[in-house]
Protein backbone atom coordinates (compact mmCIF):
# COMPACT_ATOMS: atom_id res chain seq x y z
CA UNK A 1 0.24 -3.45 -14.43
CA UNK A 2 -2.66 -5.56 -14.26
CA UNK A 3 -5.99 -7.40 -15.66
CA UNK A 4 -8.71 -8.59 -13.75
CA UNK A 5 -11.84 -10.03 -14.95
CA UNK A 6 -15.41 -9.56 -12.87
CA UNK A 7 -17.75 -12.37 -13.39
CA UNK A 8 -21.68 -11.45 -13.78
CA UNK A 9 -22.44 -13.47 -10.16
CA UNK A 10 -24.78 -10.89 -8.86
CA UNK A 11 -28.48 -11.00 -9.71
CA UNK A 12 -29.79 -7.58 -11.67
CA UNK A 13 -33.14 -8.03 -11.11
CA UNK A 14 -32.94 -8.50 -7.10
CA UNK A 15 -35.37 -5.29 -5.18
CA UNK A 16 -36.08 -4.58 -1.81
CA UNK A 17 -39.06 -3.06 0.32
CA UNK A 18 -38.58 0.64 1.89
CA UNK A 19 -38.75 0.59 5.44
CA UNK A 20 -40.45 4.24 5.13
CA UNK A 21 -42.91 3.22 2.36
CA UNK A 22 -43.76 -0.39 1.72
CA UNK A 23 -44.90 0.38 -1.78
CA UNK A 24 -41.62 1.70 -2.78
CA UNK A 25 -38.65 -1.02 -4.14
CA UNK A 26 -35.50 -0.57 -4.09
CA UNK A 27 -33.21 -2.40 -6.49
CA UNK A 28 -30.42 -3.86 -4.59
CA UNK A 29 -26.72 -3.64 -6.15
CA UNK A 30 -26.21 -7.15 -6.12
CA UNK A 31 -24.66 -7.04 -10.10
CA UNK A 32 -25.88 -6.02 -13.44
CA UNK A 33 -24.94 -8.84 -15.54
CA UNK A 34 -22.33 -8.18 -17.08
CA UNK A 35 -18.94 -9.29 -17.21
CA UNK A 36 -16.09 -6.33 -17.03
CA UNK A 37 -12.27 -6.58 -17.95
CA UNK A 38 -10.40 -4.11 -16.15
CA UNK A 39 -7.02 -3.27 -17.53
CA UNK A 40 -4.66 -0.92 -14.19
CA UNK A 41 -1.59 0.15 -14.65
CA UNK A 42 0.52 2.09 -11.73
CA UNK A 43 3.73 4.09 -10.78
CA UNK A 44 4.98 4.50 -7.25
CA UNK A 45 7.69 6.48 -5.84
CA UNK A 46 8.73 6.83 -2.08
CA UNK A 47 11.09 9.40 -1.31
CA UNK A 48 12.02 9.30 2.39
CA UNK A 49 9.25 9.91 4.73
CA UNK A 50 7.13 10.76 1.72
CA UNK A 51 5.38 8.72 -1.28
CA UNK A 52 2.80 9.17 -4.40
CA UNK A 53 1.41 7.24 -6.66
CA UNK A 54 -0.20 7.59 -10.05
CA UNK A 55 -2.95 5.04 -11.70
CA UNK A 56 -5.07 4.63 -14.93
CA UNK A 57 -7.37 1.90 -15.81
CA UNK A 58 -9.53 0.68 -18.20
CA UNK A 59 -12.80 -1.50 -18.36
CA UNK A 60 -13.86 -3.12 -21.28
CA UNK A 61 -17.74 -3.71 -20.72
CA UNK A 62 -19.98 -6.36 -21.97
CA UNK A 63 -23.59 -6.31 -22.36
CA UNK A 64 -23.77 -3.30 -24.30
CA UNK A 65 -22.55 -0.87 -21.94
CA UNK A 66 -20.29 1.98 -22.35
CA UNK A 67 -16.53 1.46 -21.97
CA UNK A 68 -15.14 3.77 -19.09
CA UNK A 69 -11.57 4.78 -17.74
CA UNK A 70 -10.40 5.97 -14.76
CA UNK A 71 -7.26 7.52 -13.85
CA UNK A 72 -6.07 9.22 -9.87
CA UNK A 73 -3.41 9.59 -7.73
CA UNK A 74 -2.16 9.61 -3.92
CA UNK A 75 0.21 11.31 -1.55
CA UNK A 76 1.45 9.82 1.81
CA UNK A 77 3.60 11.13 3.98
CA UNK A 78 4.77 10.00 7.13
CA UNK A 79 5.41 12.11 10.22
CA UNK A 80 7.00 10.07 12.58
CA UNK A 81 6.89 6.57 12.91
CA UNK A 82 3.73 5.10 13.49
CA UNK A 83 1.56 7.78 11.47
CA UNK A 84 0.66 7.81 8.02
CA UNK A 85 -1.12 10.65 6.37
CA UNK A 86 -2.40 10.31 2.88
CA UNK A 87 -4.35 12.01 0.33
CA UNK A 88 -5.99 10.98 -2.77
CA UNK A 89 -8.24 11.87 -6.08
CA UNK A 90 -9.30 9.59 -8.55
CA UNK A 91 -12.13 9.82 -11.21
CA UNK A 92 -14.51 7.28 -13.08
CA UNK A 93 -15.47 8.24 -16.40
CA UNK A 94 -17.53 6.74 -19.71
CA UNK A 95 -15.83 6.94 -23.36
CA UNK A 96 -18.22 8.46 -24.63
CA UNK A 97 -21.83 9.99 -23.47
CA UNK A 98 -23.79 6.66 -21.99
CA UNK A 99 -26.72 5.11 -23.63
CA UNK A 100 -29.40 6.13 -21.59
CA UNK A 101 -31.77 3.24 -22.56
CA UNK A 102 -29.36 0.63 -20.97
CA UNK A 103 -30.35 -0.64 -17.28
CA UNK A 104 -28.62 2.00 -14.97
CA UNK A 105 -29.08 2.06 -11.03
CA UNK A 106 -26.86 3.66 -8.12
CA UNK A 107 -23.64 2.21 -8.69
CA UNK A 108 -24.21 -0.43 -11.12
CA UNK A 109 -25.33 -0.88 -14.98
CA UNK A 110 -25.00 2.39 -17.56
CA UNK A 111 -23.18 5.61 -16.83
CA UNK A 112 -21.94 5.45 -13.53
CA UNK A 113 -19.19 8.30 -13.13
CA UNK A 114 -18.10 10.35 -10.25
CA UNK A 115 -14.97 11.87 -9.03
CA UNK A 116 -13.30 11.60 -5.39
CA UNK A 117 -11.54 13.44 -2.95
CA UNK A 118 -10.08 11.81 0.65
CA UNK A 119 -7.96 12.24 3.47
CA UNK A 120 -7.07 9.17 5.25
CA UNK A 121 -4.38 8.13 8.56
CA UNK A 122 -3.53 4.87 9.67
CA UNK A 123 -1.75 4.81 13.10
CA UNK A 124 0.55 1.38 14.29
CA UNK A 125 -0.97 0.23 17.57
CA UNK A 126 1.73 -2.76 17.31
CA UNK A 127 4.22 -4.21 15.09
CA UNK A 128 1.45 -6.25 13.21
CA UNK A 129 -1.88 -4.18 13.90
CA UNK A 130 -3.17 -0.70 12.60
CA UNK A 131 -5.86 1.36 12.88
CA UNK A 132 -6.98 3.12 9.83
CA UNK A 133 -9.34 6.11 9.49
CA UNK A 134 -10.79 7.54 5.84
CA UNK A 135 -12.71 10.45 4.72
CA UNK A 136 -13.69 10.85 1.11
CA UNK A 137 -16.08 13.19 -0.94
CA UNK A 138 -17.35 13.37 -4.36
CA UNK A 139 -17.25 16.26 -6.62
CA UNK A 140 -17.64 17.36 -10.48
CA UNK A 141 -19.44 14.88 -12.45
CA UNK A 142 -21.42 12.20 -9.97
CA UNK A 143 -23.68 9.98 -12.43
CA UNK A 144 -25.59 7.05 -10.72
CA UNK A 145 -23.83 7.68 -7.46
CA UNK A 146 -24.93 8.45 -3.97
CA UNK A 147 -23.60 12.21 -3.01
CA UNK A 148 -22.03 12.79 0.35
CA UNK A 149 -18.76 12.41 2.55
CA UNK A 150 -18.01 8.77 3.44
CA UNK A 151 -16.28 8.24 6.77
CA UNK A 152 -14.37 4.80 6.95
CA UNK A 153 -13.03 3.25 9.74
CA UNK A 154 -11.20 0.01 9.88
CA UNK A 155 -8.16 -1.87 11.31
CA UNK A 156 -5.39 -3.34 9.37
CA UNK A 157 -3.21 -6.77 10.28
CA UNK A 158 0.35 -6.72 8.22
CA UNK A 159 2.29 -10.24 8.41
């Protein structure tokens, strides 16, 4: 279980310039002033080589924006000893239908909902260091969201 609070940092009125057309701005998600209180809660099991884990959340939103939840889960399973394989799904929804006069821009502000779908492996190069590679999708419901698969790469250092 958890809380976390995000702090309204970010400026909501920050744009940039298309490269492709100079008369075009883009607003940059750099916040939308607001601060969020995210309520998590999580339950993990491992069961030899294999694991899952279940999650819901909840963030309370300021500023006149719609609550939203979010609930998912993942599966990992390990096939010999330096490989693990996982799966996952989780969804972001509102608590009710958002207001559509409230600022709303990809990712940030009024609305935002989407659902997930990845496959991910992370392989130990050494006792310490890993290298980790993602794929995710979205599907169903994708509401202020860019569409598309998301390939992540990364490494991981475990001390």
């Amino acid at each position: 279980m958890g809380l976390a609070v995000e702090a309204p940092l970010g400026n909501p009125n920050e744009f940039g310039i298309s490269r492709d057309d100079p008369s075009t701005f883009l607003r940059l998600p750099t916040g939308d002033g607001e601060w969020n209180v995210w309520s998590r809660a999580a339950l993990s099991h491992s069961a030899g080589p294999a694991y899952f884990t279940l999650s819901i959340g909840y963030n309370k939103r300021t500023g006149g924006f719609t609550d939203q939840y979010t609930y998912g889960g993942q599966v990992g399973y390990q096939p010999f000893t330096k490989l693990w394989l996982t799966a996952q799904a989780r969804t972001l929804d509102n608590v009710r239908p958002p207001d559509l006069t409230q600022f709303s821009t990809i990712g940030l502000g009024e609305g935002v909902a989407y659902s997930t779908a990845g496959l991910g492996a992370s392989y130990s190069l050494t006792k310490n260091l890993s290298a980790t590679a993602d794929w995710a999708v979205g599907f169903g419901k994708l509401r202020n969201v860019y569409s598309g698969s998301q390939y992540t790469f990364g490494v991981a250092w475990e001390w």
